[in-house]
N, C-alpha and C. Protein backbone atom coordinates (compact mmCIF):
# COMPACT_ATOMS: atom_id res chain seq x y z
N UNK A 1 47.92 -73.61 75.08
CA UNK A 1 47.46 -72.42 75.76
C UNK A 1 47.44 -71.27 74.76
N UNK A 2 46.48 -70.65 75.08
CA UNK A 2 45.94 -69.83 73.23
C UNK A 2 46.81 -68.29 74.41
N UNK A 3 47.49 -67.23 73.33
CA UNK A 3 48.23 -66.09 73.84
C UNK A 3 47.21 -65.27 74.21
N UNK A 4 47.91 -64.38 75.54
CA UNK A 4 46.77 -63.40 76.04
C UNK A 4 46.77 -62.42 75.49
N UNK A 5 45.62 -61.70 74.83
CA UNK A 5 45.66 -60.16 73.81
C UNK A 5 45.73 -59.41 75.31
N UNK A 6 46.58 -58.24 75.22
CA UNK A 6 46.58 -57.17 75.91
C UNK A 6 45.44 -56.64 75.75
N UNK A 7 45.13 -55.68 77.19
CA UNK A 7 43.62 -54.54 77.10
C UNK A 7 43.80 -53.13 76.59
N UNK A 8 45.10 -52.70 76.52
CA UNK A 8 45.37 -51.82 76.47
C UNK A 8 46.55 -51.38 75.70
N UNK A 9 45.89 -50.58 73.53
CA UNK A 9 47.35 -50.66 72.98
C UNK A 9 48.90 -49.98 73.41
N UNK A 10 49.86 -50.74 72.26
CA UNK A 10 50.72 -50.08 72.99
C UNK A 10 51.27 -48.24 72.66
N UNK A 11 50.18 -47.79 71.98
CA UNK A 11 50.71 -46.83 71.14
C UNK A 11 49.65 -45.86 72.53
N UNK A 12 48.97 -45.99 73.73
CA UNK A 12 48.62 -45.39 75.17
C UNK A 12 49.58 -45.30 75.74
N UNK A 13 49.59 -44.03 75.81
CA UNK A 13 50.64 -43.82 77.35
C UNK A 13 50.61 -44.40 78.27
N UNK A 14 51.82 -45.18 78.93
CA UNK A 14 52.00 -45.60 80.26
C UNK A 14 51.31 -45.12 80.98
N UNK A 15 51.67 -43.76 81.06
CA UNK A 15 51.13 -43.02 82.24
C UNK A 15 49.36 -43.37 82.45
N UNK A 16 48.66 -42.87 81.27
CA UNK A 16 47.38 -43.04 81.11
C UNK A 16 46.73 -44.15 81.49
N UNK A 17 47.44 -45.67 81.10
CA UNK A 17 47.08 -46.87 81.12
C UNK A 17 47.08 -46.99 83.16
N UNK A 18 48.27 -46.82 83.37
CA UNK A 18 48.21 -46.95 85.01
C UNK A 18 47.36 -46.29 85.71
N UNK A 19 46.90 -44.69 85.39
CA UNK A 19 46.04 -44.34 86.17
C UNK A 19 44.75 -44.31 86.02
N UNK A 20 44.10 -44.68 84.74
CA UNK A 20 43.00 -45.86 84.45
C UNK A 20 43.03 -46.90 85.52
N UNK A 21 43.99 -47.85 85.84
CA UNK A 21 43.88 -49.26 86.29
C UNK A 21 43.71 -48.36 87.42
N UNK A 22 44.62 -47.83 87.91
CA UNK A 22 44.17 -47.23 89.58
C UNK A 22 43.06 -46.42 89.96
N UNK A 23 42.42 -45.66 88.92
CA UNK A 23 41.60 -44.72 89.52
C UNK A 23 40.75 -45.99 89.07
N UNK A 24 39.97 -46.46 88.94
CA UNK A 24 38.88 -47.44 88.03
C UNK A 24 39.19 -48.13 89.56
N UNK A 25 39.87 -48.37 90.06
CA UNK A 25 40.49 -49.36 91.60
C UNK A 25 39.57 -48.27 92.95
N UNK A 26 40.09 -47.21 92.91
CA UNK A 26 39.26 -46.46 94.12
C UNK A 26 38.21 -46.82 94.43
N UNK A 27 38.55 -46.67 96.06
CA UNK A 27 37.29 -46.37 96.72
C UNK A 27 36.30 -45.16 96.50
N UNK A 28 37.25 -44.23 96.41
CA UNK A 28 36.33 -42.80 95.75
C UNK A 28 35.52 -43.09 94.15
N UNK A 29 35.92 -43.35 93.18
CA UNK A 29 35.76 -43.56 91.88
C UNK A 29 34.59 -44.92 92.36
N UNK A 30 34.65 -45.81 93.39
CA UNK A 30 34.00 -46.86 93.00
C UNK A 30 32.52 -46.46 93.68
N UNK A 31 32.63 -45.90 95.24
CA UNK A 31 31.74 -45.43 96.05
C UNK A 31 30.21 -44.42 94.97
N UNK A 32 31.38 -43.50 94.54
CA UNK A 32 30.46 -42.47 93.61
C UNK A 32 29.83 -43.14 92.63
N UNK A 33 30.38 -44.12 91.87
CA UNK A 33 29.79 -45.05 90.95
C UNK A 33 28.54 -45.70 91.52
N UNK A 34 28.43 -46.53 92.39
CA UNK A 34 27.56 -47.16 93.23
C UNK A 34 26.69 -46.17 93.52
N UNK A 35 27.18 -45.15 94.00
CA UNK A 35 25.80 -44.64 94.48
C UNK A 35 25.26 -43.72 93.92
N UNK A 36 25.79 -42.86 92.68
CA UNK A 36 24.91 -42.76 91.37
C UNK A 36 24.01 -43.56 90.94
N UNK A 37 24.60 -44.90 90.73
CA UNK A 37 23.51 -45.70 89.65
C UNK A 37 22.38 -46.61 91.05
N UNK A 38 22.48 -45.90 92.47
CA UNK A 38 21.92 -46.40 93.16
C UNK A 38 20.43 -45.47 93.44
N UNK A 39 20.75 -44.21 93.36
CA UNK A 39 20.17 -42.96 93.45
C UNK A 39 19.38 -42.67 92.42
N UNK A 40 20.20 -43.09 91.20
CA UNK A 40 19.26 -43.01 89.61
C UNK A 40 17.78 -44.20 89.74
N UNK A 41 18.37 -44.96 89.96
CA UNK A 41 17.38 -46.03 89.86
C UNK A 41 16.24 -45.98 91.14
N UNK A 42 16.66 -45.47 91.60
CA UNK A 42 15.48 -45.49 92.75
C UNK A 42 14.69 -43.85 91.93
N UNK A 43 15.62 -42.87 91.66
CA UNK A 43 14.72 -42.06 90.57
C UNK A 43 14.23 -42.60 89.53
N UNK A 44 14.41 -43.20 89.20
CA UNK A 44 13.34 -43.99 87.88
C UNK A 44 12.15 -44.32 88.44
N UNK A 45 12.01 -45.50 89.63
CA UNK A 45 11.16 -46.20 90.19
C UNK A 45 10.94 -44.78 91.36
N UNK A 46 10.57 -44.02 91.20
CA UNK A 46 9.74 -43.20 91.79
C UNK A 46 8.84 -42.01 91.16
N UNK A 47 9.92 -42.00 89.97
CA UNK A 47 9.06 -41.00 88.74
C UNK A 47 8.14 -42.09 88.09
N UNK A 48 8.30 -43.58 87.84
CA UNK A 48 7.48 -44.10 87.26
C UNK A 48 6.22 -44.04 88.14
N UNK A 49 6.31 -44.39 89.75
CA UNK A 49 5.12 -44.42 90.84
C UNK A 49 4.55 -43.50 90.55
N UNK A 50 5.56 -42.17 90.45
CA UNK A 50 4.59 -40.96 90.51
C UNK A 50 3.53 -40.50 88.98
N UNK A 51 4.03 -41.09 88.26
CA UNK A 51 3.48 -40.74 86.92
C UNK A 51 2.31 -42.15 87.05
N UNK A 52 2.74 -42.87 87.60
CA UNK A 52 1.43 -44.21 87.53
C UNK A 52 -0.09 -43.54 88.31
N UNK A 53 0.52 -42.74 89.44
CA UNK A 53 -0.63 -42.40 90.51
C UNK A 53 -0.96 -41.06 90.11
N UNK A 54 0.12 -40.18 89.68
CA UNK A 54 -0.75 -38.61 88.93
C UNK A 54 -0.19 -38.14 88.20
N UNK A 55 -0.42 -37.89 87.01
CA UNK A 55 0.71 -37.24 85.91
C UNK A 55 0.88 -35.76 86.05
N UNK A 56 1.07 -35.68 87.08
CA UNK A 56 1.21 -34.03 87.48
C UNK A 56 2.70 -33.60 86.75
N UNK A 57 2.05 -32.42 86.17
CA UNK A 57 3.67 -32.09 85.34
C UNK A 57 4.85 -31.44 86.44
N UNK A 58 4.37 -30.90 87.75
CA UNK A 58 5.40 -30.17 88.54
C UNK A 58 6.07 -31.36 89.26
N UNK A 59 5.48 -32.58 89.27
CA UNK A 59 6.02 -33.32 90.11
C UNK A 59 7.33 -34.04 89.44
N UNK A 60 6.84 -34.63 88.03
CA UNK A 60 8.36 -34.65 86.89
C UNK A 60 9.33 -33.79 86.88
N UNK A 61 8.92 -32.48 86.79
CA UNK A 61 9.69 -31.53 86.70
C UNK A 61 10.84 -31.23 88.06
N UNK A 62 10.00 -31.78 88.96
CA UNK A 62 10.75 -31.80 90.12
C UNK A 62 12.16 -32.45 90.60
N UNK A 63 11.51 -34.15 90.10
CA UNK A 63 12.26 -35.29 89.66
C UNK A 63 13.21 -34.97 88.60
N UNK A 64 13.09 -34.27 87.54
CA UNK A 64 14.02 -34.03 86.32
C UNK A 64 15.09 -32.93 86.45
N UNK A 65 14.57 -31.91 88.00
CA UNK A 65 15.44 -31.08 88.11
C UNK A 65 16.60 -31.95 89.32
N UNK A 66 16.14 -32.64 90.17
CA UNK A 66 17.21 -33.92 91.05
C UNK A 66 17.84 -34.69 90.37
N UNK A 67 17.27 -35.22 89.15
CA UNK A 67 18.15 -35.84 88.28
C UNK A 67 19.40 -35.13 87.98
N UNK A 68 18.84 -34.29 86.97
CA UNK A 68 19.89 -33.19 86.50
C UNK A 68 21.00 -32.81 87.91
N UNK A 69 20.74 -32.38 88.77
CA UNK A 69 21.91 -31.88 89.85
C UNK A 69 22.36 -33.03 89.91
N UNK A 70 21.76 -34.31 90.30
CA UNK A 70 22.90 -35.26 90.70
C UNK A 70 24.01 -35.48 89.57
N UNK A 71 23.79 -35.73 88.36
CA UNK A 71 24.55 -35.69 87.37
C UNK A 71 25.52 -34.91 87.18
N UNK A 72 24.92 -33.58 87.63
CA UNK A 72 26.40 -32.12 87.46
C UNK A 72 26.95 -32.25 88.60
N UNK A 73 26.57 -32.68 89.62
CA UNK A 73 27.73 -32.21 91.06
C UNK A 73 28.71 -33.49 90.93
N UNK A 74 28.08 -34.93 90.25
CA UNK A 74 29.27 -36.11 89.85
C UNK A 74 30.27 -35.43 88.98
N UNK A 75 29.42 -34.55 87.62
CA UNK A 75 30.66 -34.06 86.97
C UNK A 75 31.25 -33.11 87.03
N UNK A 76 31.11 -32.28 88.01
CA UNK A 76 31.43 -30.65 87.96
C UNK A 76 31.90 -30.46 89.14
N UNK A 77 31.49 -31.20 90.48
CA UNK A 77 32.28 -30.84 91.67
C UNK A 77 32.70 -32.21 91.85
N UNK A 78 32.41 -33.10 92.22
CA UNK A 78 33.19 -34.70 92.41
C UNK A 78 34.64 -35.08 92.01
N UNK A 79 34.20 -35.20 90.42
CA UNK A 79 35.41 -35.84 89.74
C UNK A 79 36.13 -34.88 89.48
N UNK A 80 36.33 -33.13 89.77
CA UNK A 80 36.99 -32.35 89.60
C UNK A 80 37.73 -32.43 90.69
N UNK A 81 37.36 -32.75 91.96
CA UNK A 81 37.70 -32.34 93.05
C UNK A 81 38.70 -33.41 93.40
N UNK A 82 38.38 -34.97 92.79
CA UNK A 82 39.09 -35.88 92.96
C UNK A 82 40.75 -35.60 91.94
N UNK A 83 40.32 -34.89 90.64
CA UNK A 83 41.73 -34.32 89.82
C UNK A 83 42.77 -33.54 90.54
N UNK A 84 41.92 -32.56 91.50
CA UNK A 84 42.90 -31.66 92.68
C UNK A 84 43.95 -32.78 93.65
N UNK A 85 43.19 -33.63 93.60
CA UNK A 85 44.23 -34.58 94.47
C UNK A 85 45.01 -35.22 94.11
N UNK A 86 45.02 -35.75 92.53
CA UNK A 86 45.48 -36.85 92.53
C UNK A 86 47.60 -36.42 92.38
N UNK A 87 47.57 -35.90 92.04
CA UNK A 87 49.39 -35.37 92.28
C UNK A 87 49.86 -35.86 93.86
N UNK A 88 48.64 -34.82 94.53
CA UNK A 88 49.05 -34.92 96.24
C UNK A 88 49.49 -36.22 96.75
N UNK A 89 48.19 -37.58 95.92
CA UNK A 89 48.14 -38.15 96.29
C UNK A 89 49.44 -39.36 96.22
N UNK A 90 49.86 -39.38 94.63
CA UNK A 90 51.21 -39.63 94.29
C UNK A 90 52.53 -39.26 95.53
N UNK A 91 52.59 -37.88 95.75
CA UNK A 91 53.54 -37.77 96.62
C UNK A 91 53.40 -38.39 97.63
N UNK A 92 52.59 -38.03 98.49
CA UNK A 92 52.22 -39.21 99.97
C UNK A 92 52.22 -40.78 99.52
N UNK A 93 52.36 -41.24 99.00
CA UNK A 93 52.09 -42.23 98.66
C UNK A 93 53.75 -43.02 98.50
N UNK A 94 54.24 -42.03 97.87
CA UNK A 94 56.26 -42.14 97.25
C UNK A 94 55.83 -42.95 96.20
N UNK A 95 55.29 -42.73 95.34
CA UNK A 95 54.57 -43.80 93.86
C UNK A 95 55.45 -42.72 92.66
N UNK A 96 55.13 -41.12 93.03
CA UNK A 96 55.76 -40.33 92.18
C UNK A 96 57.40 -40.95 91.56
N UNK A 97 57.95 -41.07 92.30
CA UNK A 97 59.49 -41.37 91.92
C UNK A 97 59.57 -42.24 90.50
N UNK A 98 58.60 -43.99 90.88
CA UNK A 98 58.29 -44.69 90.35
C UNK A 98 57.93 -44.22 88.73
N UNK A 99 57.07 -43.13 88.33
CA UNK A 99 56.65 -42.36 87.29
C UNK A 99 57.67 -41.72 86.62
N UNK A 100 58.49 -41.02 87.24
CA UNK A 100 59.65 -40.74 86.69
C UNK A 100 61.18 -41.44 86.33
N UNK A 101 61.04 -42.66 86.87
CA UNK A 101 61.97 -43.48 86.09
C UNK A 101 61.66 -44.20 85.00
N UNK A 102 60.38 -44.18 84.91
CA UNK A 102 60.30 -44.90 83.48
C UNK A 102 60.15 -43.56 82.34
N UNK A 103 61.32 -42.42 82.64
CA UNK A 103 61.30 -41.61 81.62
C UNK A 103 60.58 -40.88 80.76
N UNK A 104 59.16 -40.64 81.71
CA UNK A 104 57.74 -40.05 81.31
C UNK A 104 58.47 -38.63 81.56
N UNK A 105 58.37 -38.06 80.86
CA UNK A 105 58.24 -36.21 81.46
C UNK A 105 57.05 -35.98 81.96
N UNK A 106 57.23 -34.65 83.34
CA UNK A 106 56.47 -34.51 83.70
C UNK A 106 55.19 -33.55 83.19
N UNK A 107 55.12 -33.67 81.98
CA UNK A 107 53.76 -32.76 81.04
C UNK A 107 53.24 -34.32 80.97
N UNK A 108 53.92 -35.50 80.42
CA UNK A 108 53.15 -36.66 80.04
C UNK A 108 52.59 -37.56 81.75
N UNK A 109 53.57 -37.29 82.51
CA UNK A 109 51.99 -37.61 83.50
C UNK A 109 51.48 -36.92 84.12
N UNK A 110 51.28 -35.70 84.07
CA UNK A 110 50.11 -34.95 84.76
C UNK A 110 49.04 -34.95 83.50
N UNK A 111 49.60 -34.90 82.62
CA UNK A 111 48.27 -35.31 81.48
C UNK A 111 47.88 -36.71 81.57
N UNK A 112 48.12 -37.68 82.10
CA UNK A 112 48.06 -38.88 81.70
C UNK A 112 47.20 -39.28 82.69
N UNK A 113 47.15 -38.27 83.98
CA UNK A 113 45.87 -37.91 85.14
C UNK A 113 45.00 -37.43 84.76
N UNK A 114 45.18 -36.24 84.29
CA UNK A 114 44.30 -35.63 83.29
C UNK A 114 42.92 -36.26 82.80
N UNK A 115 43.90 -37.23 81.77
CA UNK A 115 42.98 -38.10 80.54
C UNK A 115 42.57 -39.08 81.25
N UNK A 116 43.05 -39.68 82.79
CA UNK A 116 42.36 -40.76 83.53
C UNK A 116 40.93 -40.50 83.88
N UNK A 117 41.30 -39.10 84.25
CA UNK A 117 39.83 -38.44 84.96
C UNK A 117 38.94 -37.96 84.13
N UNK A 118 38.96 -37.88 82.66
CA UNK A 118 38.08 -37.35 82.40
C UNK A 118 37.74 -38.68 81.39
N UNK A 119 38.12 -39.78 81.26
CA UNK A 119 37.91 -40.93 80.94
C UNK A 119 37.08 -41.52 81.73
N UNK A 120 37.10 -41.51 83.04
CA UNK A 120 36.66 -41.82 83.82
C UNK A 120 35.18 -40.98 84.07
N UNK A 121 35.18 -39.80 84.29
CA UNK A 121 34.06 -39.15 84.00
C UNK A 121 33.30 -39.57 82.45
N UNK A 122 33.82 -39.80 81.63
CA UNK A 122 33.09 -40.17 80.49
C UNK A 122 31.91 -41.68 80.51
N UNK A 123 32.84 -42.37 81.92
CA UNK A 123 32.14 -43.74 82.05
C UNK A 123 31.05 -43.09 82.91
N UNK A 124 30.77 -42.12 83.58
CA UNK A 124 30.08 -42.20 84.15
C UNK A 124 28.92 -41.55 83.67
N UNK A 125 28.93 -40.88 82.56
CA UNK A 125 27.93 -40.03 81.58
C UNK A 125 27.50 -41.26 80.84
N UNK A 126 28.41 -41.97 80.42
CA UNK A 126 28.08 -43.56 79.95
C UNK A 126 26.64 -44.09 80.56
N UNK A 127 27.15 -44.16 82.23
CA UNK A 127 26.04 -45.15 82.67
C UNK A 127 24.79 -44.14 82.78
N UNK A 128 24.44 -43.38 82.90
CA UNK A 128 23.50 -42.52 82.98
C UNK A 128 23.02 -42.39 81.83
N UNK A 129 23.28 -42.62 80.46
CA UNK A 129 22.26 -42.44 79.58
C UNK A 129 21.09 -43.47 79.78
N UNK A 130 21.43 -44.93 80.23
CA UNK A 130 20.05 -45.57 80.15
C UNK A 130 19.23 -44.68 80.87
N UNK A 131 19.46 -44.62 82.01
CA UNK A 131 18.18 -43.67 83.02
C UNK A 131 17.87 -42.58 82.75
N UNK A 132 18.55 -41.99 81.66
CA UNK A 132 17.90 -40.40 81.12
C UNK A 132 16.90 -40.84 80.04
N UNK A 133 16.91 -42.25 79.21
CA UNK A 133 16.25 -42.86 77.79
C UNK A 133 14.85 -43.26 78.66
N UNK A 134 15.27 -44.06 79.53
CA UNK A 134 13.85 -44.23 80.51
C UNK A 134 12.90 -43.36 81.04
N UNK A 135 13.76 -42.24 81.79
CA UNK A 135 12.97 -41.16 81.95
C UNK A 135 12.25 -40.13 81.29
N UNK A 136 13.36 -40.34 80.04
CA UNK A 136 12.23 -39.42 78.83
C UNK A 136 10.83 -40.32 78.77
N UNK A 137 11.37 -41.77 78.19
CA UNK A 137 9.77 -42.30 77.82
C UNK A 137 8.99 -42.44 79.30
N UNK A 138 9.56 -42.34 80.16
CA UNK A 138 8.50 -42.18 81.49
C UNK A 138 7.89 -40.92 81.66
N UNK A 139 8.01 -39.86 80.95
CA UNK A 139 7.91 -38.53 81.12
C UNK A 139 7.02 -38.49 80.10
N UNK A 140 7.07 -38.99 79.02
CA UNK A 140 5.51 -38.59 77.82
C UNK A 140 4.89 -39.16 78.01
């Protein structure tokens, strides 16, 4: 039996590594995922229709300004709004205690939320570049 490589080195914070595995686990984090890249793609396949049947420039422009908002309210009100919670959510939960016995101070896991969420936001700027590469060349 060949040894299992870990996913995650050991020189990552605990803290960080766990709330990766958990937020990456949500229903919130997973829902918004889905229906970004559900919303994008049906914007692709409607800017392409529309550019097949009239290359009207207001009508791209239209499409490129829906693009654009959906993208900022994922990163600017969404995943911000999900950071406001996630402490709360620890306490209700009684998970907090758990965090503090393995001798994290509490600067290293509220940062370690921190760096989940905006890791996490980074995957999601991730998946959106294909559909911004498409839409450029659908746009000239």
């Amino acid at each position: 039996m060949t040894p299992q490589k870990d996913d995650f080195p050991d020189w990552l914070s605990p803290a960080l590594v766990k709330e990766l595995r958990q937020g990456i686990r949500t229903r919130a984090f997973v829902a918004t995922f889905l229906l970004l890249q559900t919303l994008l793609a049906l914007m692709v396949m409607l800017v392409a229709l529309s550019h097949e049947a009239t290359p009207d420039s207001n009508t791209l422009q239209t499409i490129n300004g829906f693009f654009w908002f959906l993208v900022c309210t994922q990163l600017l009100f969404v995943m911000p709004c999900r950071a406001l919670g996630a402490l709360s959510s620890e306490i209700k939960a009684n998970t907090l205690e758990l965090m503090t016995l393995s001798e994290l101070s509490a600067w290293r896991i509220v940062c370690g939320k921190w760096i989940s969420l905006t890791c996490q936001s980074l995957l999601l700027v991730v998946s959106v570049l294909p559909y911004a590469v498409i839409r450029y060349f659908l746009a000239v």
